[in-house]
Protein backbone atom coordinates (compact mmCIF):
# COMPACT_ATOMS: atom_id res chain seq x y z
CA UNK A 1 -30.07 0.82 -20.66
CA UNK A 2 -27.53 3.76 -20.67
CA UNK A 3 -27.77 3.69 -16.97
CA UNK A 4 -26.86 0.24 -16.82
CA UNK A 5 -23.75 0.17 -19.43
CA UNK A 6 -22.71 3.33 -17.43
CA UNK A 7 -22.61 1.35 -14.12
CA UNK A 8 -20.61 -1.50 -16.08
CA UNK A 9 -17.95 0.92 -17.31
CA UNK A 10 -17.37 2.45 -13.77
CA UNK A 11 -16.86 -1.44 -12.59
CA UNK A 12 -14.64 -2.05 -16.17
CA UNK A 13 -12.41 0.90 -14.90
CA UNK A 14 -12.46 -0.29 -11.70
CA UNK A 15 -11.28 -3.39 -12.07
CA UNK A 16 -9.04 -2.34 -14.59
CA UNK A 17 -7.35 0.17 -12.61
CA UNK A 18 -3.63 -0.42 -12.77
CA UNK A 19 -3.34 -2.55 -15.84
CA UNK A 20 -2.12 -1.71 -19.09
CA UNK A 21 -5.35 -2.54 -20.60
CA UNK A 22 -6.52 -0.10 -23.34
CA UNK A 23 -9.95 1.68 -23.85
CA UNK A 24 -10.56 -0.48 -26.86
CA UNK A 25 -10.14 -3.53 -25.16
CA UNK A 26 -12.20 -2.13 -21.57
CA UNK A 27 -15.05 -1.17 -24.15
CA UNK A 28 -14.91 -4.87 -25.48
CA UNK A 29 -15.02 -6.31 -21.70
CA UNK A 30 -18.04 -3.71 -21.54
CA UNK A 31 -19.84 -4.77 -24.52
CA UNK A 32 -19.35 -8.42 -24.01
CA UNK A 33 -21.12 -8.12 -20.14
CA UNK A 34 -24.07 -6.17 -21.36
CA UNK A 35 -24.29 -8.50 -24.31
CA UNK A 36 -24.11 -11.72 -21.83
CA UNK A 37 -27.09 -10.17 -19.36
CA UNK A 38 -28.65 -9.82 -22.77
CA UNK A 39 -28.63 -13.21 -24.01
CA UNK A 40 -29.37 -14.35 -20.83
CA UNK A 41 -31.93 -12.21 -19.94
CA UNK A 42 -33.87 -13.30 -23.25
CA UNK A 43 -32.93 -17.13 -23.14
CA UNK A 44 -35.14 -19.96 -21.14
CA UNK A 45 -34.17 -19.86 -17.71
CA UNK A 46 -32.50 -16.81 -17.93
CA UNK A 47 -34.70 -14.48 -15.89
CA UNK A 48 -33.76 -16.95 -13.20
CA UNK A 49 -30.34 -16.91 -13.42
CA UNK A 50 -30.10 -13.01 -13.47
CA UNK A 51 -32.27 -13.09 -10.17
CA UNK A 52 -29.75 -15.46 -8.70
CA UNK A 53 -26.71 -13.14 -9.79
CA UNK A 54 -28.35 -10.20 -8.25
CA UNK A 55 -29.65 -11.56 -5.24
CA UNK A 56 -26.44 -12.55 -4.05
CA UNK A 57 -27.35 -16.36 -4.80
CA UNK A 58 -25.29 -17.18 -7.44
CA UNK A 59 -21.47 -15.69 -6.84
CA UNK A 60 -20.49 -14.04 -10.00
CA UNK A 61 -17.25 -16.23 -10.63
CA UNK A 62 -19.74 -19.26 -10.72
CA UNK A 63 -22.24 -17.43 -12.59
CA UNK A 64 -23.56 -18.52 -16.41
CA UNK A 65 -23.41 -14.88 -17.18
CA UNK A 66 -19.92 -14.69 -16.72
CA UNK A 67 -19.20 -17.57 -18.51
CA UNK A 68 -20.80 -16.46 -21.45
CA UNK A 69 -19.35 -12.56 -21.31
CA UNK A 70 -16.23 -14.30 -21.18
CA UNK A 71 -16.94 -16.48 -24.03
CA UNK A 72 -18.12 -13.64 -25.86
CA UNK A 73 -15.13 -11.29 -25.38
CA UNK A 74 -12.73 -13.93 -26.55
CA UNK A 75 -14.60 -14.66 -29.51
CA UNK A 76 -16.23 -11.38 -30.79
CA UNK A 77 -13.49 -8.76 -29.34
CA UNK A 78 -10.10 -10.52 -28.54
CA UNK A 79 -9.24 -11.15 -32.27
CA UNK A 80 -10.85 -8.45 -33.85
CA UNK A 81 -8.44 -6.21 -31.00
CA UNK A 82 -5.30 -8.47 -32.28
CA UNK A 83 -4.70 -9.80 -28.70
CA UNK A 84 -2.33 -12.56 -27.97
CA UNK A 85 -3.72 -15.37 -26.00
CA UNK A 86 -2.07 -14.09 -22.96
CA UNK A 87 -3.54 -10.91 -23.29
CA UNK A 88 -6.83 -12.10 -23.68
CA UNK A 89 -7.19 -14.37 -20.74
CA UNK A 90 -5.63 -11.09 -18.24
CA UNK A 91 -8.32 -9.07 -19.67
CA UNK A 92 -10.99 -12.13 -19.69
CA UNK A 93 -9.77 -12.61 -15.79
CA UNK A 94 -11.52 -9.43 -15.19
CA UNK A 95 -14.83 -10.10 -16.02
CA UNK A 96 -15.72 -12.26 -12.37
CA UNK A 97 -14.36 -9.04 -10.30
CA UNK A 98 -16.25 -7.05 -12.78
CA UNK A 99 -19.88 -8.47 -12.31
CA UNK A 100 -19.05 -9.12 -9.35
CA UNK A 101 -18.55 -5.37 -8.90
CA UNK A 102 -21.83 -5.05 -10.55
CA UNK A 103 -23.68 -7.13 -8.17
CA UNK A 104 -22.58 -5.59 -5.23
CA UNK A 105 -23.53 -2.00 -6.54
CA UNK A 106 -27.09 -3.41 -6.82
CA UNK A 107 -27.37 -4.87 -3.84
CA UNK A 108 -25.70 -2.03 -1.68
CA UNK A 109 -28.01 0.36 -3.62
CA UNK A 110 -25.43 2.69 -5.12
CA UNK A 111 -26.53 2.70 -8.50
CA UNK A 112 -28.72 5.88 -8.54
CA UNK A 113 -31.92 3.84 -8.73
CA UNK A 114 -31.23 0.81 -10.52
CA UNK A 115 -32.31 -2.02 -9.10
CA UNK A 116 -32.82 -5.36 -10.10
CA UNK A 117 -36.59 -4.83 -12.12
CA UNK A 118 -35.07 -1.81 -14.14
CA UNK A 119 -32.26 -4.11 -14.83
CA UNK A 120 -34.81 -6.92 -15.76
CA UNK A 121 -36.56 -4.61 -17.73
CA UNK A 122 -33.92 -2.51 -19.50
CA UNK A 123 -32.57 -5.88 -21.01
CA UNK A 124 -35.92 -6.78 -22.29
CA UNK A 125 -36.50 -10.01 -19.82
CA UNK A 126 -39.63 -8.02 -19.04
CA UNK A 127 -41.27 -7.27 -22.07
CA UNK A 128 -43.79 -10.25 -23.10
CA UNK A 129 -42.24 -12.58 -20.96
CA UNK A 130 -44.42 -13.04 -18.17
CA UNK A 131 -42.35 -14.83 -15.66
CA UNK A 132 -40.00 -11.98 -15.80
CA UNK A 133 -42.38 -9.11 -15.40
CA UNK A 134 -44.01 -10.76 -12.63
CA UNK A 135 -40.23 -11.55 -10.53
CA UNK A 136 -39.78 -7.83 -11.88
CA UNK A 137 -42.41 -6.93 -9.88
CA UNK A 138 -41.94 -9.53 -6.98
CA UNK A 139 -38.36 -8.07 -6.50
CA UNK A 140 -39.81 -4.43 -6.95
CA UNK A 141 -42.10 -5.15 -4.14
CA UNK A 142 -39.61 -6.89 -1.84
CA UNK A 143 -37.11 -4.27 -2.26
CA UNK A 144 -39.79 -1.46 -1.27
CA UNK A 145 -40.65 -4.06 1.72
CA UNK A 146 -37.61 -4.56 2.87
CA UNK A 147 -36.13 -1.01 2.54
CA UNK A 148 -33.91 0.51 5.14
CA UNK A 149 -35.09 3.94 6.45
């Protein structure tokens, strides 16, 4: 998991580069993403959706898992940091580019071997739920398949 919420802070700071954001409020974008792949890697249907979000099916600013990162940062993080409604909504603006950032990372392979099953399975879609161990594995085994030498 550390790998992951490492790879989501380098995308935070990326797409936060410039702005006056601070590191309480980055740290809040970061914790609201990895709790959104959480909930949704858990829920019904989830599974699915992170498979279309990481194959490239789903764009991230039409993604479930944005929506709900961006619900959660506005209403875990965004009062509890004292931001202004303004405020919130430039730093809730970021969370598409973000993922989005995330996505392509996985699917360019520049994430120091994460891939889409460790993701699956560092967010606990793969443990006792069947239909996400075997896409784990289905997306394992396509990947190895399909891998440029």
């Amino acid at each position: 998991m550390s790998q992951l919420s490492d790879l989501i802070l380098k995308q935070v700071a990326s797409a936060a580069a410039g702005s006056n954001l601070g590191n309480n409020v980055l740290n809040g974008l970061s914790d609201s993403i990895v709790n959104s792949l959480k909930q949704t890697a858990t829920s019904k249907g989830g599974v699915e959706q992170l498979m279309a979000l990481f194959t490239g099916k789903t764009s991230a600013a039409n993604s479930s898992v944005t929506a709900l990162a961006s619900q959660i940062f506005t209403s875990q993080f965004a009062s509890k940091l004292g931001l202004s409604s303004s405020a919130s909504s430039s730093a809730t603006s970021l969370i598409p580019t973000i993922i989005g950032g995330l996505v392509s990372a996985v699917l360019s392979k520049k994430t120091g071997g994460l891939d889409l099953t460790s993701i699956l399975s560092s967010l606990g879609a793969a443990s006792g739920n069947s239909t996400a161990s075997k896409l784990g594995y289905i997306a394992g085994t396509l990947g190895k398949l399909f891998k440029k030498k």
